[in-house]
N, C-alpha and C. Protein backbone atom coordinates (compact mmCIF):
# COMPACT_ATOMS: atom_id res chain seq x y z
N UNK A 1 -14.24 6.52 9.02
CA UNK A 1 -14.04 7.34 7.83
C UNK A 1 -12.85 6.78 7.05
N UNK A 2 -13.08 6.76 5.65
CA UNK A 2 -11.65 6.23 4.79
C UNK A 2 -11.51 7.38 4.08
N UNK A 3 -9.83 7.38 4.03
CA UNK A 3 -8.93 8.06 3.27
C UNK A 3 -8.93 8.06 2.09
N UNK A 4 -8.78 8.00 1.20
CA UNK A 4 -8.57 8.23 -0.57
C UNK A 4 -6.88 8.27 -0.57
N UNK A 5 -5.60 7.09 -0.77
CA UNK A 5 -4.65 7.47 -0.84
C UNK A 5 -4.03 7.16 -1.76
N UNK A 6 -2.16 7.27 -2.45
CA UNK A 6 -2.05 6.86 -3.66
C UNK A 6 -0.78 6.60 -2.88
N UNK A 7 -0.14 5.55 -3.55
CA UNK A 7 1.20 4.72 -3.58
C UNK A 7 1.95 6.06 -4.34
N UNK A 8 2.72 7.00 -2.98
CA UNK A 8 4.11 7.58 -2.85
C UNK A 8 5.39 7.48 -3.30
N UNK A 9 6.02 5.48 -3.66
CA UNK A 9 6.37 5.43 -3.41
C UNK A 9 7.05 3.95 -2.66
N UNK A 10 8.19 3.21 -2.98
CA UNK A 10 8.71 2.45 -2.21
C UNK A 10 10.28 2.87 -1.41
N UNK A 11 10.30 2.42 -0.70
CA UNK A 11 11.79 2.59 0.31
C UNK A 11 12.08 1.27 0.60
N UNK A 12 13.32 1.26 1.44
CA UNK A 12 14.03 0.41 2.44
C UNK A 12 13.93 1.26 3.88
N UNK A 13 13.39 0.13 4.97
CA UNK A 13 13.83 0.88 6.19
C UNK A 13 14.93 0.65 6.63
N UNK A 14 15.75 1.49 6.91
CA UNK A 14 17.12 1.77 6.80
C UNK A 14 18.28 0.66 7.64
N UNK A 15 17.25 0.40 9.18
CA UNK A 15 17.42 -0.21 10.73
C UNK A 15 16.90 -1.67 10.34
N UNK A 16 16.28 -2.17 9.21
CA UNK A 16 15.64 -3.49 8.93
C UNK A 16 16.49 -4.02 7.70
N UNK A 17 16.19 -3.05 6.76
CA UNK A 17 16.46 -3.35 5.15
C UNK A 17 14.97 -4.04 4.63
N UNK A 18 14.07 -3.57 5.34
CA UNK A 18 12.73 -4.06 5.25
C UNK A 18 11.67 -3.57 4.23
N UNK A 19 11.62 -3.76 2.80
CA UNK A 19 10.94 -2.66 1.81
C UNK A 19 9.92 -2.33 2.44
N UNK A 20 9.38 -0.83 2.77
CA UNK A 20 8.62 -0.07 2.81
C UNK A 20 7.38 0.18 1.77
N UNK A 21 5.98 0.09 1.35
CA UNK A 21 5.11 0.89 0.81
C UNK A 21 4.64 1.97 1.04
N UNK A 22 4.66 3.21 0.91
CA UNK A 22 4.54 4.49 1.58
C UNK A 22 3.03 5.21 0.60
N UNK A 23 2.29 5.12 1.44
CA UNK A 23 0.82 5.32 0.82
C UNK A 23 0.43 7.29 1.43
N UNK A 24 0.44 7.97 0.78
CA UNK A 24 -0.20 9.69 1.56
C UNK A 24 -1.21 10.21 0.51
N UNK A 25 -2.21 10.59 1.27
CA UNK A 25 -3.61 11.09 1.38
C UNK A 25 -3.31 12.31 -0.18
N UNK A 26 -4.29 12.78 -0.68
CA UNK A 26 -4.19 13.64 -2.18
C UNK A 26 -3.87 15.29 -1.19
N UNK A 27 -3.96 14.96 -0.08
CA UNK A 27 -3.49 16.40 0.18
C UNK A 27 -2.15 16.41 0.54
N UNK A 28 -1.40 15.47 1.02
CA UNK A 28 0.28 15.71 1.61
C UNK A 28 0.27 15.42 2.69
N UNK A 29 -1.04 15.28 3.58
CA UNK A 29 -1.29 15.56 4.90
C UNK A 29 -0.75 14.46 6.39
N UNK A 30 -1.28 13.32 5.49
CA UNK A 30 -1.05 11.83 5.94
C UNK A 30 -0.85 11.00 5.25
N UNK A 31 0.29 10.35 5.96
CA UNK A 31 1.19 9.26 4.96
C UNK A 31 1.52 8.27 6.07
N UNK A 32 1.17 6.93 4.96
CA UNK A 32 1.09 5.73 6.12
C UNK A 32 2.10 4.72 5.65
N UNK A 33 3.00 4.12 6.59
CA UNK A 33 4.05 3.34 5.69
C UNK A 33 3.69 2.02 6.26
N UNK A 34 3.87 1.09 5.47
CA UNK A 34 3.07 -0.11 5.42
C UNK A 34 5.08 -1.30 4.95
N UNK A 35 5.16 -2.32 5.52
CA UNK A 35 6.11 -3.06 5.79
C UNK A 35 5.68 -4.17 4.66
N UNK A 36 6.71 -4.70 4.08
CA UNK A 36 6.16 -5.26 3.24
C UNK A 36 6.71 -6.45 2.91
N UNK A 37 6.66 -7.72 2.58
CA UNK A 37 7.91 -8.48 1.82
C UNK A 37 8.57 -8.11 0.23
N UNK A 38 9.78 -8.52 0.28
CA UNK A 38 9.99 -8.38 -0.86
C UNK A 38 9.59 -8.80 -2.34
N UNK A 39 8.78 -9.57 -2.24
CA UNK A 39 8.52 -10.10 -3.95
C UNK A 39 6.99 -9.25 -3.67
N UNK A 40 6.24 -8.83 -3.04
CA UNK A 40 5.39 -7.77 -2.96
C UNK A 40 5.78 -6.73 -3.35
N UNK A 41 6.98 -6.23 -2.73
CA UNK A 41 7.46 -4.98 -3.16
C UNK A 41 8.19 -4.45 -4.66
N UNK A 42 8.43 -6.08 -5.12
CA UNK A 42 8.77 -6.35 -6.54
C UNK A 42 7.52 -5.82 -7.51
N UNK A 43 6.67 -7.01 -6.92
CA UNK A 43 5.22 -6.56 -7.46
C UNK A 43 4.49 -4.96 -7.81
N UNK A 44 4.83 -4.14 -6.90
CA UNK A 44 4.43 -2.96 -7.06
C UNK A 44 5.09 -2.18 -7.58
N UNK A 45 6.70 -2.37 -7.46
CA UNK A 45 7.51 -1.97 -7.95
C UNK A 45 7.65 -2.16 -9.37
N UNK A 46 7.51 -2.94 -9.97
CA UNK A 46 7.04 -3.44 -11.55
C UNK A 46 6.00 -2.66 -12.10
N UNK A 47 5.04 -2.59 -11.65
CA UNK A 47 3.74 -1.54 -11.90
C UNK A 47 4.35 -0.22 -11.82
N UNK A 48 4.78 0.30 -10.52
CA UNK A 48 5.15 1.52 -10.86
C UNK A 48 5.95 2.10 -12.11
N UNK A 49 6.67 0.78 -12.28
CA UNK A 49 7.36 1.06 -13.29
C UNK A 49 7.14 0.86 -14.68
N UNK A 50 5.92 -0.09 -15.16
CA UNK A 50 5.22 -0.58 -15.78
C UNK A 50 6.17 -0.93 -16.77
N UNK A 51 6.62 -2.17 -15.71
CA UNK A 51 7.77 -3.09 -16.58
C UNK A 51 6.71 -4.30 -17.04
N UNK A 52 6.25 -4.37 -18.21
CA UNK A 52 6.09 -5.67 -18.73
C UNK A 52 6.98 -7.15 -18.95
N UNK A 53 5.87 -8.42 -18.50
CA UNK A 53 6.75 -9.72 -18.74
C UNK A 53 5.94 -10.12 -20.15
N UNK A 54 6.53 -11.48 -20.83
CA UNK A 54 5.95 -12.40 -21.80
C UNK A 54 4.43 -12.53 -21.14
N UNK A 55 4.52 -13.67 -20.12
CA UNK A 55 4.02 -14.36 -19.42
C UNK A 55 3.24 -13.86 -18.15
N UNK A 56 2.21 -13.71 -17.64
CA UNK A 56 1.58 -12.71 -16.26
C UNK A 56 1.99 -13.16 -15.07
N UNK A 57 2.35 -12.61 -14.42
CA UNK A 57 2.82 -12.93 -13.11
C UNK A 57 1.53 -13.03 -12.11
N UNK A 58 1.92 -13.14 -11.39
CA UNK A 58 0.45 -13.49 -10.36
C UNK A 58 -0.97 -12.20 -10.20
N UNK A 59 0.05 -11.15 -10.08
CA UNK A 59 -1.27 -9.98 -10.16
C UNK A 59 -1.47 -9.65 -11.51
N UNK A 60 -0.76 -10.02 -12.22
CA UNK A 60 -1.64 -9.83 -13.68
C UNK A 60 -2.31 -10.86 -14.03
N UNK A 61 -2.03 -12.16 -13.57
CA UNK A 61 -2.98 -13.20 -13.58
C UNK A 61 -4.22 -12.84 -13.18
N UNK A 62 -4.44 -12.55 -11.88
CA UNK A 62 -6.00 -11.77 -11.17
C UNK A 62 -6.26 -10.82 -11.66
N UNK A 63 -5.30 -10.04 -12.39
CA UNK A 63 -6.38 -8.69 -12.88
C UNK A 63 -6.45 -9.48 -14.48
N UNK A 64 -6.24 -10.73 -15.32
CA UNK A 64 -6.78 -10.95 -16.34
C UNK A 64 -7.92 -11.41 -16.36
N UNK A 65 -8.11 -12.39 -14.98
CA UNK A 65 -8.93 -13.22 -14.34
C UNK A 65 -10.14 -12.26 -14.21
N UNK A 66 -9.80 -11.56 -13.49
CA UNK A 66 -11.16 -10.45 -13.35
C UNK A 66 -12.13 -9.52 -14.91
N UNK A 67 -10.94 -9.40 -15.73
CA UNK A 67 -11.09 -8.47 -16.65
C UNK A 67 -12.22 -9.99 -17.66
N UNK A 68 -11.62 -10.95 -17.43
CA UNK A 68 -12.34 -12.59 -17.97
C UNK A 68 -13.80 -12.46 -17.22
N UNK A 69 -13.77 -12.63 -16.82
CA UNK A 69 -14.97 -12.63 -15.58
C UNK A 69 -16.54 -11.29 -15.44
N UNK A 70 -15.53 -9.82 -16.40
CA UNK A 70 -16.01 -9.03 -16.47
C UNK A 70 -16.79 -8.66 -14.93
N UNK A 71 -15.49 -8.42 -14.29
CA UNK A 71 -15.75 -8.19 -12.90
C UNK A 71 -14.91 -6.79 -12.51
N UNK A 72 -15.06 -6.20 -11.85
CA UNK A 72 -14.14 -4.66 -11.41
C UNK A 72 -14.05 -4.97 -10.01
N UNK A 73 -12.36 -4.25 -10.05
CA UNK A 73 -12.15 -3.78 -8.24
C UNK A 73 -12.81 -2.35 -8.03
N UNK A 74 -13.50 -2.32 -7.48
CA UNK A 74 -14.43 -0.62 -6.60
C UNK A 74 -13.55 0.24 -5.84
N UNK A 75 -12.42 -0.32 -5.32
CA UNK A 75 -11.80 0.04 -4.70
C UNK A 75 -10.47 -1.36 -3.47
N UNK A 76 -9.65 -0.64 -2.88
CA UNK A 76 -9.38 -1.42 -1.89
C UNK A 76 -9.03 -0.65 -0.76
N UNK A 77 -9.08 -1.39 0.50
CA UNK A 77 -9.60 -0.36 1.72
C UNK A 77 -8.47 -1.20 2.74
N UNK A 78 -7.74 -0.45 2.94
CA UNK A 78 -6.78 -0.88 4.20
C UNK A 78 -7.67 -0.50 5.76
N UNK A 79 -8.10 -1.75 5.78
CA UNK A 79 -9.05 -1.48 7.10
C UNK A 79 -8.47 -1.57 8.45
N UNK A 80 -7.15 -2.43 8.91
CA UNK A 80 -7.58 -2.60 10.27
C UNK A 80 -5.66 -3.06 10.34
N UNK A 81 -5.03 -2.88 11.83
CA UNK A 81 -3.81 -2.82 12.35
C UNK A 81 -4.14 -3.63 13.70
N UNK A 82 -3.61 -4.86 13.38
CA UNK A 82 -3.56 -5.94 14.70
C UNK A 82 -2.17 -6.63 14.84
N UNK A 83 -1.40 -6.13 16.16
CA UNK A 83 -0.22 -7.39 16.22
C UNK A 83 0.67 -7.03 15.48
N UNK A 84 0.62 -5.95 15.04
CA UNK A 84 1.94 -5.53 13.87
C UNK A 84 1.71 -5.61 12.73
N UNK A 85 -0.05 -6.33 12.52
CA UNK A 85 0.23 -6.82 11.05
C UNK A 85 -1.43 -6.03 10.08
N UNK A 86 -0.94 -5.76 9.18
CA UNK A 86 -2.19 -4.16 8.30
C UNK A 86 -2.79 -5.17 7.77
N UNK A 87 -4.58 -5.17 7.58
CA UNK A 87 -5.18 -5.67 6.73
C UNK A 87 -5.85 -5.26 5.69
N UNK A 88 -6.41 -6.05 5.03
CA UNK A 88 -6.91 -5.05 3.69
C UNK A 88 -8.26 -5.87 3.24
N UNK A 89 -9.02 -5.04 2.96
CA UNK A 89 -9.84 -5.74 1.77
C UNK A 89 -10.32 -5.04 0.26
N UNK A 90 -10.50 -6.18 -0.58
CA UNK A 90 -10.51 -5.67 -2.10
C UNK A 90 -12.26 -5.90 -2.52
N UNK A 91 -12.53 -4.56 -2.90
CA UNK A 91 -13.88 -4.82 -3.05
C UNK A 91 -14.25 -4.94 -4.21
N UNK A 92 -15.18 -6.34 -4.98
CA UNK A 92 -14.96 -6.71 -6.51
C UNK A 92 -16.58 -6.81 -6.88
N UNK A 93 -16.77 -5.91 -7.89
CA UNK A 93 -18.30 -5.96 -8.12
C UNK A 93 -18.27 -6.75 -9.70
N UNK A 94 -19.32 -7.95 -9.70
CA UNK A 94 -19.15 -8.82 -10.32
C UNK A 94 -21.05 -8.96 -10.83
N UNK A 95 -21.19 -8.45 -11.97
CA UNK A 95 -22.83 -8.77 -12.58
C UNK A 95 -23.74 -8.03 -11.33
N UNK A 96 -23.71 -6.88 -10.95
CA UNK A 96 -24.14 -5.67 -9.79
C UNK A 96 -24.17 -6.48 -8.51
N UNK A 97 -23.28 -7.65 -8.06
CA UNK A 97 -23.10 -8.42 -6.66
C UNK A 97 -21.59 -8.00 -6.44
N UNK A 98 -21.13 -7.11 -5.31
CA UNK A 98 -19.94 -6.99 -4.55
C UNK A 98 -19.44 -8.22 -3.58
N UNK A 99 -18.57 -8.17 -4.02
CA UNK A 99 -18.16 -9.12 -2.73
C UNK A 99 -16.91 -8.26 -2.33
N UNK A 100 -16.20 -8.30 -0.81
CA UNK A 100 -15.37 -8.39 -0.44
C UNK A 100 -14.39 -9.56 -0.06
N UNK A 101 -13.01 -9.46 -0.24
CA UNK A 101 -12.20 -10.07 -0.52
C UNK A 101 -11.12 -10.21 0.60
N UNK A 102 -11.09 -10.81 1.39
CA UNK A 102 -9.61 -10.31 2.61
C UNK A 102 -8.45 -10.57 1.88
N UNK A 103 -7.33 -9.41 2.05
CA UNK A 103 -6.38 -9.20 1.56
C UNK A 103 -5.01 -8.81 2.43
N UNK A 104 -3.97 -9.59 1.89
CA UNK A 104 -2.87 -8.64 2.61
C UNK A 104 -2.58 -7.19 1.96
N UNK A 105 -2.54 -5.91 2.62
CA UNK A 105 -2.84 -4.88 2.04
C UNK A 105 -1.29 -5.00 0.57
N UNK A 106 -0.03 -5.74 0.38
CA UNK A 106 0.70 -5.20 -0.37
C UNK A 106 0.04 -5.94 -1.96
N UNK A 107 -0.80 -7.10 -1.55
CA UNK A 107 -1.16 -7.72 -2.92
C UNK A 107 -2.69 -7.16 -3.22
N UNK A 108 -2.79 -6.40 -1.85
CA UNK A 108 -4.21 -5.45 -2.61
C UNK A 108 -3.64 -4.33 -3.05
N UNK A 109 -2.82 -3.46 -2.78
CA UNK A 109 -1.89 -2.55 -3.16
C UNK A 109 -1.39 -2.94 -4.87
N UNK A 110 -1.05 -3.96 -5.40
CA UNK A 110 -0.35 -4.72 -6.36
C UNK A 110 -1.69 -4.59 -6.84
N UNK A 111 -2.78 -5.15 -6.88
CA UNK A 111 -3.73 -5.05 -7.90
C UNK A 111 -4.60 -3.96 -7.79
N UNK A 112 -4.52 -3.08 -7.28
CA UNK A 112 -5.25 -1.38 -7.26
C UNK A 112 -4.48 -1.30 -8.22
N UNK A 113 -3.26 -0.90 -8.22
CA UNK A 113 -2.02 -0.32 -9.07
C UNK A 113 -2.45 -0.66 -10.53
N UNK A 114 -2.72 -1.99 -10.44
CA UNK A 114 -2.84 -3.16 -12.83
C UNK A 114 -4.33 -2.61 -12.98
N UNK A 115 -5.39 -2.08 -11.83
CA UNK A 115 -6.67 -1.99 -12.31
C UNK A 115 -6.70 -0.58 -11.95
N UNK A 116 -6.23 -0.30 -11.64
CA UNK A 116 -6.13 1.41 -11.57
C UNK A 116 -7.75 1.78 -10.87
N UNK A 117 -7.85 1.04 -9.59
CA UNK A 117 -8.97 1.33 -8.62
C UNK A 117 -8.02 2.32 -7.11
N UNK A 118 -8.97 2.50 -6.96
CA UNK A 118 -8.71 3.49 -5.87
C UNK A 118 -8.46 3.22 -4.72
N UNK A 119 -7.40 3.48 -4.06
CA UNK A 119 -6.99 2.45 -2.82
C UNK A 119 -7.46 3.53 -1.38
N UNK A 120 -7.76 2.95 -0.46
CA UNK A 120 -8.35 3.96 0.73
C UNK A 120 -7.70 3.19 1.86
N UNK A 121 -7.78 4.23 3.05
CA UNK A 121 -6.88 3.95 4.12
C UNK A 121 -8.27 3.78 5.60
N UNK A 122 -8.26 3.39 6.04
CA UNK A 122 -9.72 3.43 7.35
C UNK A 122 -8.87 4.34 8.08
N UNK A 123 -9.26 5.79 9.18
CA UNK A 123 -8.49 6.57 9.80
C UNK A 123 -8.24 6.07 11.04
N UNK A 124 -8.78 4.67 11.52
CA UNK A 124 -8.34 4.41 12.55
C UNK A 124 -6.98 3.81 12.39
N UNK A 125 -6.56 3.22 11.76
CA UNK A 125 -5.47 2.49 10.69
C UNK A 125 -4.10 3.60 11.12
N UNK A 126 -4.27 4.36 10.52
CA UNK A 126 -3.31 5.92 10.39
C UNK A 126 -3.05 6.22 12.04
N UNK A 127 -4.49 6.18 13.01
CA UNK A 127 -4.04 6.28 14.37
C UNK A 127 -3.55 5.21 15.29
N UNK A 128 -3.97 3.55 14.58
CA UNK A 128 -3.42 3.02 14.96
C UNK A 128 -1.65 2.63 14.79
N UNK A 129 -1.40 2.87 13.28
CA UNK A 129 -0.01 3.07 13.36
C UNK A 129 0.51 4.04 14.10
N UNK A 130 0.13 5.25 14.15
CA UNK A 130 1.00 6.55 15.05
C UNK A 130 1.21 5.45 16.51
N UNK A 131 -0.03 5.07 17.09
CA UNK A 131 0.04 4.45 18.88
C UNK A 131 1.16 3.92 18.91
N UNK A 132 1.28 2.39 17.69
CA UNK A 132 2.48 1.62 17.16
C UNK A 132 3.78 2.75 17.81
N UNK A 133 4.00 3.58 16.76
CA UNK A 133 4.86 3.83 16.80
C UNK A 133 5.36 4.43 18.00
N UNK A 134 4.58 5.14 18.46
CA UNK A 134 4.60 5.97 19.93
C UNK A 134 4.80 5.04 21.31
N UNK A 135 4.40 3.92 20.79
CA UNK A 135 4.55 2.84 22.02
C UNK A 135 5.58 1.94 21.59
N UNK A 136 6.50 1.71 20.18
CA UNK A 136 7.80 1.21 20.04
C UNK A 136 8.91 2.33 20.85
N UNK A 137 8.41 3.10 20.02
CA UNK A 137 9.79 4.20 20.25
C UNK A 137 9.38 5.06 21.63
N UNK A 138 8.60 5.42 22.30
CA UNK A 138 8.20 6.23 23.30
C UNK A 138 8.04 7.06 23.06
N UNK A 139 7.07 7.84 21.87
CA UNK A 139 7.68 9.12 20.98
C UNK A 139 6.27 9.58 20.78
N UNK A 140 6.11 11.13 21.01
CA UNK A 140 4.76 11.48 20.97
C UNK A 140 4.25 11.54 19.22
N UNK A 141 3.30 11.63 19.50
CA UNK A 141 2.63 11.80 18.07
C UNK A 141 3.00 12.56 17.28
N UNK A 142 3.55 14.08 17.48
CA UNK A 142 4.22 14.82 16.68
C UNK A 142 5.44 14.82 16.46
N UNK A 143 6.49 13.89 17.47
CA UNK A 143 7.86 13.23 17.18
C UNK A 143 7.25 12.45 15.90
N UNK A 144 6.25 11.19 16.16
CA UNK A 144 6.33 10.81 15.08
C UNK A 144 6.30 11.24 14.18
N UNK A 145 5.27 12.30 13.60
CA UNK A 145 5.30 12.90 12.32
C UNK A 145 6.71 13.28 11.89
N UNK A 146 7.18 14.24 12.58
CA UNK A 146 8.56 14.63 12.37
C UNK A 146 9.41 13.85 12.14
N UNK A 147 9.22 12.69 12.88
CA UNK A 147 10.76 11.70 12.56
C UNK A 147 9.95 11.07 11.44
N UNK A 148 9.02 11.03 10.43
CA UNK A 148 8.60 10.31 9.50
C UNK A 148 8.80 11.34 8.10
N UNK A 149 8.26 12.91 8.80
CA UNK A 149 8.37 13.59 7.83
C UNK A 149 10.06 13.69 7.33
N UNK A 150 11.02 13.47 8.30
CA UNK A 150 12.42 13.91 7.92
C UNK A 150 13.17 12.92 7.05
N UNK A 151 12.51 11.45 7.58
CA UNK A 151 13.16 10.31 6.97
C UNK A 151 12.82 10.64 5.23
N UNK A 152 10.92 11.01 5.21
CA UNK A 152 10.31 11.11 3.56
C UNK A 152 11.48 11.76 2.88
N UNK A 153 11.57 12.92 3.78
CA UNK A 153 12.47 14.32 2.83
C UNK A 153 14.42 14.01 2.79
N UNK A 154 14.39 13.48 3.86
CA UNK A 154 15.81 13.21 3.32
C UNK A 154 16.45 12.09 2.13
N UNK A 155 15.42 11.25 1.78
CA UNK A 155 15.20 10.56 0.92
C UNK A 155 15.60 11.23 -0.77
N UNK A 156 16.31 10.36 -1.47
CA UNK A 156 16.52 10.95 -3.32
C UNK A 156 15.14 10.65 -3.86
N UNK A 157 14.96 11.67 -4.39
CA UNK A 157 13.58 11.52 -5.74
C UNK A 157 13.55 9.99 -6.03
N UNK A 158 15.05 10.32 -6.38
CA UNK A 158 15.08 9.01 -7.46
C UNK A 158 15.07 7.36 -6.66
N UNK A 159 15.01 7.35 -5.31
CA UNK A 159 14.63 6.32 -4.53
C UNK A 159 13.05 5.55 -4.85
N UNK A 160 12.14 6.51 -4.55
CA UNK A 160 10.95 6.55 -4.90
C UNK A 160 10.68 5.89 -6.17
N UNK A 161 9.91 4.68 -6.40
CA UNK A 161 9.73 3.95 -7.45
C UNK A 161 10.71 3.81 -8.47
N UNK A 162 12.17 3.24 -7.65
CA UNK A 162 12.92 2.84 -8.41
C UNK A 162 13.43 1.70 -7.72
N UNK A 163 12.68 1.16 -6.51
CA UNK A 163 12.71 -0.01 -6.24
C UNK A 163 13.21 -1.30 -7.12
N UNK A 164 14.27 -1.74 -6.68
CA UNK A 164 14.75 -2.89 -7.88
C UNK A 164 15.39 -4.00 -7.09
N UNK A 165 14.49 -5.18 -8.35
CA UNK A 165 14.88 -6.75 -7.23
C UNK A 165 16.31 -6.94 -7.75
């Protein structure tokens, strides 16, 4: 089953200095934080902020490329958690032929955001991060929530998509 989720949101993790993408479900319910590099996190962070350049940067390159092409993203689907590391794919329907696309979820994240497609989470994804976490830290599933929900809330508004390189 996939999620329907929307970009929350960027952070720093506090213990790394590691930018964070923080993706939660249209109800509040589930929220998945996704590790990211930084010129990714630039990337999204720009969108959120819908800072325009002269010149297109790489995801506006692909979403001109596509819009050239008269091709659409359908969506993108954070499918699968192996080894520490989230995958993604971008699904692009091109003259009624889809193709899927393997993606690292922050540059599928980066072009959901310029094409304003709908980004989805797979629910095994969501349980495979909780295990993650429960088997880093030794921490049951509802520690995790809690120690995730406290970090969200102790957080400034103004943190939240004000990410800056």
């Amino acid at each position: 089953m996939i999620i329907e989720m929307k970009v929350l949101g960027l952070t720093m993790d506090p213990s790394t200095s590691s930018p964070i993408v923080i993706l939660r479900d249209e109800m509040g319910k589930r929220s998945l934080p996704i590790w990211i590099g930084i010129m990714e996190a630039s990337a999204i962070a720009m969108e959120l902020q819908k800072v325009k350049f002269v010149r297109p940067l790489t995801h506006d390159l692909i979403k001109n490329i596509l819009e050239s092409l008269n091709a659409t993203i359908n969506k993108i689907v954070v499918n699968d958690l192996r080894d520490n590391t989230y995958y993604a794919t971008i699904f692009i329907k091109i003259k009624g032929d889809e193709f899927q696309i393997d993606s690292r979820p922050s540059d599928a994240i980066a072009i959901a955001l310029r094409t304003e497609s709908p980004i989805f989470v797979e629910e095994q994804v969501i349980a495979k991060s909780l295990q993650m976490e429960m088997t880093k830290d030794g921490l049951t599933e509802e520690e995790i929530k809690k120690k995730w929900a406290e970090l969200l809330e102790s957080l400034p508004p103004e943190d939240f998509g004000k990410y800056k390189m």
